[in-house]
C-alpha atoms as a PDB file:
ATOM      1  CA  UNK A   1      29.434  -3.586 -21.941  1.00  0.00           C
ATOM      2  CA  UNK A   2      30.208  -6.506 -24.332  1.00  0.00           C
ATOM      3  CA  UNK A   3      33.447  -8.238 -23.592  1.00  0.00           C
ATOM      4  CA  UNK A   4      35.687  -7.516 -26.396  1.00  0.00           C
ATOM      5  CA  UNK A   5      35.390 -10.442 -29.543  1.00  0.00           C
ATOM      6  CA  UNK A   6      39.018 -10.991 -29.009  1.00  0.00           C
ATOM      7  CA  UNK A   7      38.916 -11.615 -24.863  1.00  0.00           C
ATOM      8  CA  UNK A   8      40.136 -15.125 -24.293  1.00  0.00           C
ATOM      9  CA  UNK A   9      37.423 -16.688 -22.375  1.00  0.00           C
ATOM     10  CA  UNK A  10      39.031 -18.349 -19.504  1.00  0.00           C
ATOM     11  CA  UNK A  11      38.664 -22.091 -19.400  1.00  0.00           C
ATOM     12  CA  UNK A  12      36.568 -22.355 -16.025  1.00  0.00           C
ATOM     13  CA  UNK A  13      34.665 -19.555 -16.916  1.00  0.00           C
ATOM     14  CA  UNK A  14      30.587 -20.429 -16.273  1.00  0.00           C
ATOM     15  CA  UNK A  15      28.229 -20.595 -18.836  1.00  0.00           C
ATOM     16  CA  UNK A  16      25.081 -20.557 -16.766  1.00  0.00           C
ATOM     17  CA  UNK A  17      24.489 -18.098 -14.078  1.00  0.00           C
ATOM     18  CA  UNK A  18      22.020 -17.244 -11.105  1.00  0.00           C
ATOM     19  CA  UNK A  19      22.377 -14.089  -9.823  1.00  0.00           C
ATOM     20  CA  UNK A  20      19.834 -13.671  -6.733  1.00  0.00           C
ATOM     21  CA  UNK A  21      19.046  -9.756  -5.956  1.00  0.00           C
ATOM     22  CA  UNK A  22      18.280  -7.183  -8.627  1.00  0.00           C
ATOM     23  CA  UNK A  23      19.544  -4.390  -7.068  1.00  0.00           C
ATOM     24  CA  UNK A  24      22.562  -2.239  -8.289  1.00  0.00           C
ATOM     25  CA  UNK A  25      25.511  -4.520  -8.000  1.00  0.00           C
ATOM     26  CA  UNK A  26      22.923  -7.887  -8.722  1.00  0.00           C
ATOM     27  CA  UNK A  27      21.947  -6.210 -11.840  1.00  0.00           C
ATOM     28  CA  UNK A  28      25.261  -4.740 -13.355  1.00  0.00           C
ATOM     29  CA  UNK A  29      27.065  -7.845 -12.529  1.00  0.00           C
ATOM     30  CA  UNK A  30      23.753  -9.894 -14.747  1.00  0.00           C
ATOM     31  CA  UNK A  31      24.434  -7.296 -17.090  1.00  0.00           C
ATOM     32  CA  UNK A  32      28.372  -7.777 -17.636  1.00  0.00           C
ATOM     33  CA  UNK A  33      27.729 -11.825 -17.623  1.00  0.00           C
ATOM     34  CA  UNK A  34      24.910 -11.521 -19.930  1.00  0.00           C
ATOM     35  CA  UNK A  35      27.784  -9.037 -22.250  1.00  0.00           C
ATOM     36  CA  UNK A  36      30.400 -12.188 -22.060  1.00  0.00           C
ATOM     37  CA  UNK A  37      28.255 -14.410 -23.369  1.00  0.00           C
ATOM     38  CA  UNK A  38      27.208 -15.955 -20.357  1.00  0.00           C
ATOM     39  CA  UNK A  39      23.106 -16.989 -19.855  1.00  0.00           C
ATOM     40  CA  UNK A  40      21.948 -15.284 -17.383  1.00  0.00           C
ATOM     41  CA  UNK A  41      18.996 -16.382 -14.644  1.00  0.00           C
ATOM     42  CA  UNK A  42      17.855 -13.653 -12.421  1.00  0.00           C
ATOM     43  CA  UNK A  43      15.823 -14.127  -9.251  1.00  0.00           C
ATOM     44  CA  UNK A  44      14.456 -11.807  -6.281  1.00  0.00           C
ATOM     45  CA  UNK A  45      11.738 -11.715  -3.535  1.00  0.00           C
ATOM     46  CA  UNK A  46      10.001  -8.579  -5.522  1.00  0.00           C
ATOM     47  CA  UNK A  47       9.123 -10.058  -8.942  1.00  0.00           C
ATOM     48  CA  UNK A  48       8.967  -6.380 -10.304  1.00  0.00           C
ATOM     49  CA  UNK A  49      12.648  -6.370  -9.728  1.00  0.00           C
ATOM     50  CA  UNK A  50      13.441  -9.262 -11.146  1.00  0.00           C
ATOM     51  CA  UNK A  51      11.394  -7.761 -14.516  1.00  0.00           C
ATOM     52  CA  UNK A  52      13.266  -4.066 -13.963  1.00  0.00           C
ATOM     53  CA  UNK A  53      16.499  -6.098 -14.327  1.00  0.00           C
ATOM     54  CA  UNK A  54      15.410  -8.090 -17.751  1.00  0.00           C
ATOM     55  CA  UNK A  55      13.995  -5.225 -19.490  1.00  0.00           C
ATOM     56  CA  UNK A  56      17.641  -3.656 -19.130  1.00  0.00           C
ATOM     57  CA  UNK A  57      18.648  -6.666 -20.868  1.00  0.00           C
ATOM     58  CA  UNK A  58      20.190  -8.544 -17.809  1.00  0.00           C
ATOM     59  CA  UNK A  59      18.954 -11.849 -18.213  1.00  0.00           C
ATOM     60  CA  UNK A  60      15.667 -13.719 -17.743  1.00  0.00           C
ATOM     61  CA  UNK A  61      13.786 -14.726 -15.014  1.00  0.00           C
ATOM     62  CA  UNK A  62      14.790 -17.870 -12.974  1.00  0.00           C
ATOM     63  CA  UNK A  63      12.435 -20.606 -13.236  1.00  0.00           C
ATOM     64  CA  UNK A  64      12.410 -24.120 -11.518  1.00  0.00           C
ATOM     65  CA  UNK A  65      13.063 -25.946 -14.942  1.00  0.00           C
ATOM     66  CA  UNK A  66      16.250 -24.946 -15.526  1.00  0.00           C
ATOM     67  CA  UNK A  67      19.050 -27.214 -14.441  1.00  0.00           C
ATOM     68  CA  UNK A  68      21.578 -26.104 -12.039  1.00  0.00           C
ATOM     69  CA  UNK A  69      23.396 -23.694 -13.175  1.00  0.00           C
ATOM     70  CA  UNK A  70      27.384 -23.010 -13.106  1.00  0.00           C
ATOM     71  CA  UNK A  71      27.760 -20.142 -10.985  1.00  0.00           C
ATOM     72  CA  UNK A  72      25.196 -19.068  -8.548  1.00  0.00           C
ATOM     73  CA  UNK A  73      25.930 -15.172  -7.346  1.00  0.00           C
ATOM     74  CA  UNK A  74      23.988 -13.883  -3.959  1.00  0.00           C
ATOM     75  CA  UNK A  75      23.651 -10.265  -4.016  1.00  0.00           C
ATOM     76  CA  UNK A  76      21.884  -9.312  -1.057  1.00  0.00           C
ATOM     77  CA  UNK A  77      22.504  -7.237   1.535  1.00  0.00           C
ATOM     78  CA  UNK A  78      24.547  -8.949   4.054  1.00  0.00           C
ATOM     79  CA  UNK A  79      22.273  -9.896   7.216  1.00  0.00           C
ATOM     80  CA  UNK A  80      20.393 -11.692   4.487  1.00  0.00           C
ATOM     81  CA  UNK A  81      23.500 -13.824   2.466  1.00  0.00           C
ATOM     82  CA  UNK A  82      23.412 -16.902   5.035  1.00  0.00           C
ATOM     83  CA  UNK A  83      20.059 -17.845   4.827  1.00  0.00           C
ATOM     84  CA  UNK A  84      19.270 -16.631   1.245  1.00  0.00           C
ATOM     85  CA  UNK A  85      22.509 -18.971   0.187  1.00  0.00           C
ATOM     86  CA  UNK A  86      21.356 -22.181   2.212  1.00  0.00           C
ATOM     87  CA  UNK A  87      18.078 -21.457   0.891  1.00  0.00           C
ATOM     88  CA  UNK A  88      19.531 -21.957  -3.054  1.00  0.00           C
ATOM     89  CA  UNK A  89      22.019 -24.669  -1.943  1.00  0.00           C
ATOM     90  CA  UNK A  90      19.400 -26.479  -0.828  1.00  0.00           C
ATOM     91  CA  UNK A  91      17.053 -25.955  -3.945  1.00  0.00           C
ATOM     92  CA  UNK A  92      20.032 -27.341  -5.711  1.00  0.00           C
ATOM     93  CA  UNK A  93      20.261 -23.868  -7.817  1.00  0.00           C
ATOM     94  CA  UNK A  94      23.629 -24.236  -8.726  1.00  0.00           C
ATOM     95  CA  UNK A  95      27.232 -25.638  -8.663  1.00  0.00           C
ATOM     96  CA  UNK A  96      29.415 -23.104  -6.964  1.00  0.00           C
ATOM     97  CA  UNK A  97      28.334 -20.285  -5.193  1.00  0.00           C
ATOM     98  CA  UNK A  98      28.978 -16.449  -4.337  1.00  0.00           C
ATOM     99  CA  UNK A  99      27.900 -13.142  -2.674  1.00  0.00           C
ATOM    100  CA  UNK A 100      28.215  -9.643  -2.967  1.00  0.00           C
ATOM    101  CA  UNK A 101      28.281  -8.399   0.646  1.00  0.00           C
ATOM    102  CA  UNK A 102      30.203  -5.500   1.762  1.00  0.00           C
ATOM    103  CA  UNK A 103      31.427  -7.259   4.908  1.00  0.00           C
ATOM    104  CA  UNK A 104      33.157 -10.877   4.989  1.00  0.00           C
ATOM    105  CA  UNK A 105      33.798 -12.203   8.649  1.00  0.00           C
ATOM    106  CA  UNK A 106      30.416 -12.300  10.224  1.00  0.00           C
ATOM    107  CA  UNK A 107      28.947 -13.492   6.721  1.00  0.00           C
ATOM    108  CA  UNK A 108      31.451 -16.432   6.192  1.00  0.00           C
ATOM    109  CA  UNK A 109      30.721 -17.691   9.761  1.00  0.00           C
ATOM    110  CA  UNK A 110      27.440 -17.158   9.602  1.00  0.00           C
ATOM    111  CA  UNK A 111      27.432 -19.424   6.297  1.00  0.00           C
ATOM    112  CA  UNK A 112      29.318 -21.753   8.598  1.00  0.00           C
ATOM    113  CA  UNK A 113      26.837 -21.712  11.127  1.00  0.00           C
ATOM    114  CA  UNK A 114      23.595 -22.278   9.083  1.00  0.00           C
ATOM    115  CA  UNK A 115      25.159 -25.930   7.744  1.00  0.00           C
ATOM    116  CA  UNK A 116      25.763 -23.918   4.055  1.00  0.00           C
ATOM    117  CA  UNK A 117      27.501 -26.129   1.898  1.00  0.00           C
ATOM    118  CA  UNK A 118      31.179 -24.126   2.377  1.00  0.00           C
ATOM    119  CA  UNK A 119      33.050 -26.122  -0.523  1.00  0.00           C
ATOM    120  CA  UNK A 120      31.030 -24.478  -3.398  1.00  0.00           C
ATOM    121  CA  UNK A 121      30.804 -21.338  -1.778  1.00  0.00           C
ATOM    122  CA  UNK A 122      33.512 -18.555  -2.308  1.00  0.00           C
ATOM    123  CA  UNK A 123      33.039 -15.486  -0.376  1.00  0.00           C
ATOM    124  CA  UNK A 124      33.391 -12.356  -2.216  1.00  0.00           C
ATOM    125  CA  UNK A 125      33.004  -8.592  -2.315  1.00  0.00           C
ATOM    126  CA  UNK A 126      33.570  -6.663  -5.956  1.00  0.00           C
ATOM    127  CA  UNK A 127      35.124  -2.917  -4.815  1.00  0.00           C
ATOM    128  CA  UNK A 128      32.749  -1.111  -6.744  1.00  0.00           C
ATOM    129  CA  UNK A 129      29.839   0.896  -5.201  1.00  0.00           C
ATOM    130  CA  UNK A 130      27.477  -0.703  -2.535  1.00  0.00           C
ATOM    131  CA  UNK A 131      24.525  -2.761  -3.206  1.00  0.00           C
ATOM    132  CA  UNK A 132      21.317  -0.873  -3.731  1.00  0.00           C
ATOM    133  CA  UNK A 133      17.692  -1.209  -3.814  1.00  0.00           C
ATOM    134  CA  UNK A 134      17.343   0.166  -7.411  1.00  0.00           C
ATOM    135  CA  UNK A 135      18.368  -0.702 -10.641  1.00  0.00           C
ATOM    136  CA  UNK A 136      18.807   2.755 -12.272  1.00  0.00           C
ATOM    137  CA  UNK A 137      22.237   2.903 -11.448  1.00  0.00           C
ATOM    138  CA  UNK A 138      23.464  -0.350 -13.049  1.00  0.00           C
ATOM    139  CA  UNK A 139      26.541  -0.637 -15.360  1.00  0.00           C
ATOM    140  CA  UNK A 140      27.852  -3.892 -17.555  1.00  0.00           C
ATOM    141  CA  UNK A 141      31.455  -1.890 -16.606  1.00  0.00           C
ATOM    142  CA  UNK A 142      30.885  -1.220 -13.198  1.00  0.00           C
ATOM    143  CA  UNK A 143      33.602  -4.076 -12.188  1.00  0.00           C
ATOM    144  CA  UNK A 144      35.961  -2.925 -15.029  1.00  0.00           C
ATOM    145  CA  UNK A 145      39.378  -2.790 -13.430  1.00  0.00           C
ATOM    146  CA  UNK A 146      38.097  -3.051 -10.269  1.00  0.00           C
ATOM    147  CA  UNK A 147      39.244  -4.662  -7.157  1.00  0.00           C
ATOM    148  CA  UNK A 148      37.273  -8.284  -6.271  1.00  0.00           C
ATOM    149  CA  UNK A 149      38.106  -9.621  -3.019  1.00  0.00           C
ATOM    150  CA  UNK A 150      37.768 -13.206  -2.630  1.00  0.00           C
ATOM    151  CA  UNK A 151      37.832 -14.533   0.836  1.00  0.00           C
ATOM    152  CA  UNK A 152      37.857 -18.438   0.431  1.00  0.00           C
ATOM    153  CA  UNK A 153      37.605 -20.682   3.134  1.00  0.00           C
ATOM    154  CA  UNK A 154      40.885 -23.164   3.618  1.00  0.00           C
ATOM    155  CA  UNK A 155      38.833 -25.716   2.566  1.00  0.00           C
ATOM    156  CA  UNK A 156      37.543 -24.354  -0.566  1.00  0.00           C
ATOM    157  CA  UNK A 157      38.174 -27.258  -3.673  1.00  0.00           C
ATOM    158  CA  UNK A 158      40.749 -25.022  -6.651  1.00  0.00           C
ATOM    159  CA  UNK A 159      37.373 -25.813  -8.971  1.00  0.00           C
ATOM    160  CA  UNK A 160      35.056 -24.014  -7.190  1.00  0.00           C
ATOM    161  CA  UNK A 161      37.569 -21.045  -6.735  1.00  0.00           C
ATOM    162  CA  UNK A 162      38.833 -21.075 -10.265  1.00  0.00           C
ATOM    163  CA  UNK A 163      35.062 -20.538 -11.399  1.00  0.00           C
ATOM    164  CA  UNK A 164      34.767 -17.847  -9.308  1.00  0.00           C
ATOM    165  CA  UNK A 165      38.294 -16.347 -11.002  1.00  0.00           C
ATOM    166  CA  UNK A 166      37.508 -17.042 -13.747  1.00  0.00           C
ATOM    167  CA  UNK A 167      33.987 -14.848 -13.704  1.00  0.00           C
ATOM    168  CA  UNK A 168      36.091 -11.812 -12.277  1.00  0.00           C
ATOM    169  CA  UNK A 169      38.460 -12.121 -15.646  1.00  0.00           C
ATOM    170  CA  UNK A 170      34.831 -12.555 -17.983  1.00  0.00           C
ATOM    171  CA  UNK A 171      33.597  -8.823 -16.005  1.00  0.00           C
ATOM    172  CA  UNK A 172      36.967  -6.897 -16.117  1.00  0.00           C
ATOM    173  CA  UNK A 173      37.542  -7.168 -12.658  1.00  0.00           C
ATOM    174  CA  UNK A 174      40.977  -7.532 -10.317  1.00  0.00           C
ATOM    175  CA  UNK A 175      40.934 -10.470  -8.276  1.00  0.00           C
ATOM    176  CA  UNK A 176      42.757  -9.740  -4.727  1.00  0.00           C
ATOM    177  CA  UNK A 177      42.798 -12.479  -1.654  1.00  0.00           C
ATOM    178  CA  UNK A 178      42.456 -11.570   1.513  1.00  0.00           C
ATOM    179  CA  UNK A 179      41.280 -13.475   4.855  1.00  0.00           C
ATOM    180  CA  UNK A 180      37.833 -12.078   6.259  1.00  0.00           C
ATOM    181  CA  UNK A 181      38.866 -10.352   9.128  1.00  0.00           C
ATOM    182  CA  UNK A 182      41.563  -8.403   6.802  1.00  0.00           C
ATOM    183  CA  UNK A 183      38.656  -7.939   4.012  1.00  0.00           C
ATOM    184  CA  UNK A 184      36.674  -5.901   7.117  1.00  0.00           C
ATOM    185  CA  UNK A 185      39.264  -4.065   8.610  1.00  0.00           C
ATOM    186  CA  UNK A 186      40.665  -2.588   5.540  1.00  0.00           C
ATOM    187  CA  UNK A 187      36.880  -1.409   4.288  1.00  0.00           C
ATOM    188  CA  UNK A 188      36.277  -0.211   7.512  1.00  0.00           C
ATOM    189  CA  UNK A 189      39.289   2.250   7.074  1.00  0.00           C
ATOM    190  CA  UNK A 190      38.400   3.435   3.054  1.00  0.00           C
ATOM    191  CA  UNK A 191      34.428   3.060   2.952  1.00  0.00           C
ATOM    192  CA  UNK A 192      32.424   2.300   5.950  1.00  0.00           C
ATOM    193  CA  UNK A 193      34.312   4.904   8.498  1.00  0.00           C
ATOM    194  CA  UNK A 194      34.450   7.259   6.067  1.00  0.00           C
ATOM    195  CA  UNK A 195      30.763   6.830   5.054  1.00  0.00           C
ATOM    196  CA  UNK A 196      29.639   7.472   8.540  1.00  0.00           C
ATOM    197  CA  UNK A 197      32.076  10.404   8.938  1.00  0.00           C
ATOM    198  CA  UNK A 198      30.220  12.068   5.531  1.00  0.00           C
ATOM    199  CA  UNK A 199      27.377  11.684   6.655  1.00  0.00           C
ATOM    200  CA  UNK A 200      27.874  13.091  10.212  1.00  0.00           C
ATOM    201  CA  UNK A 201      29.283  16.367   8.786  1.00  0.00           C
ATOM    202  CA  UNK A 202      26.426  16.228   6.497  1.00  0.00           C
ATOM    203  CA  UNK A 203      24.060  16.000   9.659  1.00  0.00           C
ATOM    204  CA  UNK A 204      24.629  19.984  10.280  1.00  0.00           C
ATOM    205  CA  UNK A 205      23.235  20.880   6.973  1.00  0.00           C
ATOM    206  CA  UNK A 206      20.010  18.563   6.899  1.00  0.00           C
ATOM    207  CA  UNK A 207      17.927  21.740   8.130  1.00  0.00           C
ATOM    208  CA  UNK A 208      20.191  24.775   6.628  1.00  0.00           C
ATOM    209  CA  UNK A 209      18.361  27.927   5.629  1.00  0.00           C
ATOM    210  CA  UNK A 210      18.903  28.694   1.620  1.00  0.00           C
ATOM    211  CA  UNK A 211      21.628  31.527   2.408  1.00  0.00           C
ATOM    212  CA  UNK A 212      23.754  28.746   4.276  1.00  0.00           C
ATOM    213  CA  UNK A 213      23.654  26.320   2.106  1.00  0.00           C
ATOM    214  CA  UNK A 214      23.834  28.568  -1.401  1.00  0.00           C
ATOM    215  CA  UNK A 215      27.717  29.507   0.072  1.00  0.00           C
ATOM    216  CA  UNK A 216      28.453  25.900   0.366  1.00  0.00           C
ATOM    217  CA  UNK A 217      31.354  25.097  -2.223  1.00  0.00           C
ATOM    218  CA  UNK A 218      32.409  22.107  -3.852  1.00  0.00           C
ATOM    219  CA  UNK A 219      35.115  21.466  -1.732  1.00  0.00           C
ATOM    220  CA  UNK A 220      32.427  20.824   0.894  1.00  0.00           C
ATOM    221  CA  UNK A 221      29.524  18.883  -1.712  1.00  0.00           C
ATOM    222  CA  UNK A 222      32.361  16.472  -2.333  1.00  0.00           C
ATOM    223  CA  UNK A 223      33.921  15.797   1.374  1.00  0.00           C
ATOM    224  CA  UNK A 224      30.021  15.038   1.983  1.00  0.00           C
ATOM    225  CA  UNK A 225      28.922  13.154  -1.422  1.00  0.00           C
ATOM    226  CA  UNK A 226      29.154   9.558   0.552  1.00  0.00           C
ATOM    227  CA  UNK A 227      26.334  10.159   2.792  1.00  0.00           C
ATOM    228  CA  UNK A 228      23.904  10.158  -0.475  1.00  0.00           C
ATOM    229  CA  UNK A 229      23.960   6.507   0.318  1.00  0.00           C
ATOM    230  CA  UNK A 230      20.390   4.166   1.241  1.00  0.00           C
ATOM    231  CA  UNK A 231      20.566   4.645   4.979  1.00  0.00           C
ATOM    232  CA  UNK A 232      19.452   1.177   5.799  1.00  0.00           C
ATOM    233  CA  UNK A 233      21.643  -0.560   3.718  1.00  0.00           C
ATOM    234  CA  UNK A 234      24.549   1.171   4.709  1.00  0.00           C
ATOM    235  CA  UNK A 235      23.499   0.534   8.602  1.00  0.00           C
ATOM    236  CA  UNK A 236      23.668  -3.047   8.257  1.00  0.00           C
ATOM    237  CA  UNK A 237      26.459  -2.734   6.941  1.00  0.00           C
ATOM    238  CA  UNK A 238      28.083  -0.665   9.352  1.00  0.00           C
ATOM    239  CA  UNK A 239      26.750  -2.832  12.107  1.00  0.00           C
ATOM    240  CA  UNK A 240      28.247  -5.960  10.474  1.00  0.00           C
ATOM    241  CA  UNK A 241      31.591  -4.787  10.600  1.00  0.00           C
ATOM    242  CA  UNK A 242      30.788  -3.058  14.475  1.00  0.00           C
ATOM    243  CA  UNK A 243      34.434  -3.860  15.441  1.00  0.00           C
ATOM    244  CA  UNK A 244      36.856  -1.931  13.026  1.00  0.00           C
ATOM    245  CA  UNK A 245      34.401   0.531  12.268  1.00  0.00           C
ATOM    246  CA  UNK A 246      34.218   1.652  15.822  1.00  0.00           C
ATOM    247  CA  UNK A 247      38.109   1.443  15.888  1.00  0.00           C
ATOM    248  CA  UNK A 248      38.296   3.496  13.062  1.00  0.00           C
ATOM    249  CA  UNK A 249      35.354   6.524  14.363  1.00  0.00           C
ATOM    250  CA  UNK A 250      37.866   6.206  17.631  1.00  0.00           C
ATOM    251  CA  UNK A 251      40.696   7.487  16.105  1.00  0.00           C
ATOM    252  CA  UNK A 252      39.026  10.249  13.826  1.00  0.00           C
ATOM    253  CA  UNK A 253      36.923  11.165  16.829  1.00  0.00           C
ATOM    254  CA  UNK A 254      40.771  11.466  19.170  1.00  0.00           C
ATOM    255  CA  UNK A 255      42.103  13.940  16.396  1.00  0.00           C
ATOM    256  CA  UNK A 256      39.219  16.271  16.110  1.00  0.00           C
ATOM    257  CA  UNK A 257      38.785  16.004  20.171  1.00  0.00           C
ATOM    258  CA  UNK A 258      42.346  17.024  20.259  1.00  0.00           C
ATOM    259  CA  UNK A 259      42.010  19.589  17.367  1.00  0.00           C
ATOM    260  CA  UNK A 260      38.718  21.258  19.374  1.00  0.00           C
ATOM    261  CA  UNK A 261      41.020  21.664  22.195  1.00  0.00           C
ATOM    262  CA  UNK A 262      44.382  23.158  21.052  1.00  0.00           C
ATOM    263  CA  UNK A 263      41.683  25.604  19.779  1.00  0.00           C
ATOM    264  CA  UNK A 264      39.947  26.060  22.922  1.00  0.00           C
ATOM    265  CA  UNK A 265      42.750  26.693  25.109  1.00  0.00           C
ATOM    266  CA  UNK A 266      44.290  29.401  23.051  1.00  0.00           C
ATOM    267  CA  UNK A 267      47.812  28.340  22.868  1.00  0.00           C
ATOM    268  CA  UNK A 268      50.373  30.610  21.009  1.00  0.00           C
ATOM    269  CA  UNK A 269      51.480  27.059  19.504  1.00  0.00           C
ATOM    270  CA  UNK A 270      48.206  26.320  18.185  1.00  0.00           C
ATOM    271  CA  UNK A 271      49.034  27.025  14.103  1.00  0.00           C
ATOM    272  CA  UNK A 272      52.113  24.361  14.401  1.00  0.00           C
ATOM    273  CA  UNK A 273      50.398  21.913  16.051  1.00  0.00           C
ATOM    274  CA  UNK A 274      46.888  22.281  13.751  1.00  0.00           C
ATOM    275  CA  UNK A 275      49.906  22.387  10.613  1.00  0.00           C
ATOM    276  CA  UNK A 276      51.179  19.131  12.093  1.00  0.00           C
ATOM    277  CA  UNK A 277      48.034  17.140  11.425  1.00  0.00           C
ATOM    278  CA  UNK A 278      46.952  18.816   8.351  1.00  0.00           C
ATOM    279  CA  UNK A 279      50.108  18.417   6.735  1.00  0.00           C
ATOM    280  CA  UNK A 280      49.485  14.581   7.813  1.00  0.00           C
ATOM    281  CA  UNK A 281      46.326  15.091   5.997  1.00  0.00           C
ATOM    282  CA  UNK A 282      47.818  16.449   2.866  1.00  0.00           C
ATOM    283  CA  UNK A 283      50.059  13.551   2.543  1.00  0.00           C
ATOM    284  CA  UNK A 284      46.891  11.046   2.740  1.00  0.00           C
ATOM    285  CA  UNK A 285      44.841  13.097   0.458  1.00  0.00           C
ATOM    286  CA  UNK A 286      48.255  13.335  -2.041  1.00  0.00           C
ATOM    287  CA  UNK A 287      49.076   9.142  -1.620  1.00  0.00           C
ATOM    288  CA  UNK A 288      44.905   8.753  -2.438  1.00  0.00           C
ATOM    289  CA  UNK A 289      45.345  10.631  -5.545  1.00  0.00           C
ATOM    290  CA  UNK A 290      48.455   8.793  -6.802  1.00  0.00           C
ATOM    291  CA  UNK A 291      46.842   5.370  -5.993  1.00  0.00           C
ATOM    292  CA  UNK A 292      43.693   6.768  -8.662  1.00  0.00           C
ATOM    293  CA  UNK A 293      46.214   7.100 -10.978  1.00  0.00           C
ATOM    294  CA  UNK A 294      46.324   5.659 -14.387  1.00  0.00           C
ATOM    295  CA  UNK A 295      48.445   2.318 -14.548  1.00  0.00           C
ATOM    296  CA  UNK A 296      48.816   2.686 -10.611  1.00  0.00           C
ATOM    297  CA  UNK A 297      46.532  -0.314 -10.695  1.00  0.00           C
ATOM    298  CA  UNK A 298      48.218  -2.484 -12.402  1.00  0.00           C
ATOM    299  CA  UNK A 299      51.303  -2.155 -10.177  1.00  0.00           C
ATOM    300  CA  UNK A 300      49.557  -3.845  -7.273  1.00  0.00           C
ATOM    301  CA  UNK A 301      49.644  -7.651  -7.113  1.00  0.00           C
ATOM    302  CA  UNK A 302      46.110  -9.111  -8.315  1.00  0.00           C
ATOM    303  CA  UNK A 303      46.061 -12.194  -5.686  1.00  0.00           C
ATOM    304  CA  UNK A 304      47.278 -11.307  -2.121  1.00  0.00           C
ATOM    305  CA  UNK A 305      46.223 -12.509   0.993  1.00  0.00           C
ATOM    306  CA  UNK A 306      46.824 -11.706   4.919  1.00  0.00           C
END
């Protein structure tokens, strides 16, 4: 999507752009730069990705000639964001740097460990749908209203973070700060628990005969829509954020264990104790749906930090 002809373009806003990994979020976010106005180079270890991506109109492939460019984006999958980022810092690729990855702590000290150049680096993680190995899902407006974490280090120079702003504003996107270790444990609790829980309960269908699964309703296609995910990406991710994921599976895994059992045993105060904990549920389910709201969004303070 073209930014609109009357969209002040912020004043650090990049003009040049890398953006290494074609996948889903690589090439939507190519896309929505390429929209703005912004020239857009586009570079991957599988060169037919890099031409899936500039036949959608993304950009053009990345070639040693050009000079460094403003903004340098790593969209890889997060194991891979430490080495693939020293790699283009060292190649010179660019003058500030970010990434993608669905998990923050372990990446920022792993760019801290491999000697990465942490001044022009600003890590980040746009709210919008996982990385994935294909292009056929990418959108110019996938960031549009959005929430962008940014997770800068105390060190990181206001230039190199006002960039990085500034590119959120160009794709439509809601900037929010947060320290690493918040960034993970807050994803844990509304993506990567959840994920796994989907696709657990999914797990009991994978083999269902056709008269099963043709009595399946929606109510149970949506509770289990998350586990469509790529299974490898989302197990690195899950495994990158080990910690509050676990935390998270704990306390899901303590309500259903107590659940089974108040079941088990028989007791005539079973219904008020099972109404207890779904009416807990309801309440979630009911503060979820406000939050979706229109102009909820705009309610919550764009730059935050914990």
């Amino acid at each position: 999507m073209n930014a609109p002809a009357s969209a002040p373009v912020p004043a650090a806003a990049p003009r040049t752009a890398v953006v290494i990994g074609c996948g889903t979020t690589g090439t939507s976010l190519a896309l929505a730069l390429t929209g703005a106005g912004v020239r857009v180079a586009l570079a991957d270890d599988d060169p037919r990705a890099v031409a899936e991506a500039a036949a959608l109109g993304a950009g053009t492939a990345w070639s040693s000639a050009l000079p460094p460019a403003d903004l340098v984006v790593v969209a890889v999958p997060p194991a891979a964001v430490a080495d693939v980022l020293y790699d283009a810092q060292s190649r010179g690729l660019g003058q500030v740097y970010t990434d993608t990855a669905a998990t923050k702590e372990i990446v920022s000290a792993e760019a801290e460990l491999r000697g990465c150049d942490l001044k022009g680096y600003v890590p980040g993680h746009p709210l919008a749908g996982p990385d994935g190995p294909g292009r056929g899902a990418a959108d110019a407006a996938r960031f549009t209203g959005r929430p962008w974490v940014l997770c800068p280090y105390d060190t990181t120079p206001a230039a190199a973070l006002e960039t990085v702003a500034a590119t959120l504003d160009l794709v439509g996107a809601r900037r929010v700060d947060l320290a690493p270790h918040v960034h993970d444990r807050m994803l844990a609790e509304l993506s990567h628990g959840p994920h796994l829980v989907a696709a657990a309960l999914a797990t009991r269908f994978a083999d269902g005969s056709g008269p099963l699964l043709e009595l399946a309703g929606d109510r149970l296609r949506e509770a289990v829509r998350g586990a469509a995910g790529d299974p490898w990406l989302w197990s690195e991710v899950l495994a990158h954020n080990a910690g509050p994921v676990a935390d998270v599976l704990e306390r899901i895994a303590g309500q259903l264990s107590r659940a089974a059992a108040i079941l088990r045993e028989g007791d005539p105060g079973a219904p008020l104790e099972l109404a207890l904990t779904l009416e807990e549920g309801r309440r979630g389910q009911a503060a979820l749906r406000r939050a979706a709201e229109p102009g909820t969004l705009e309610d919550v303070p764009a730059r935050r930090r914990s």
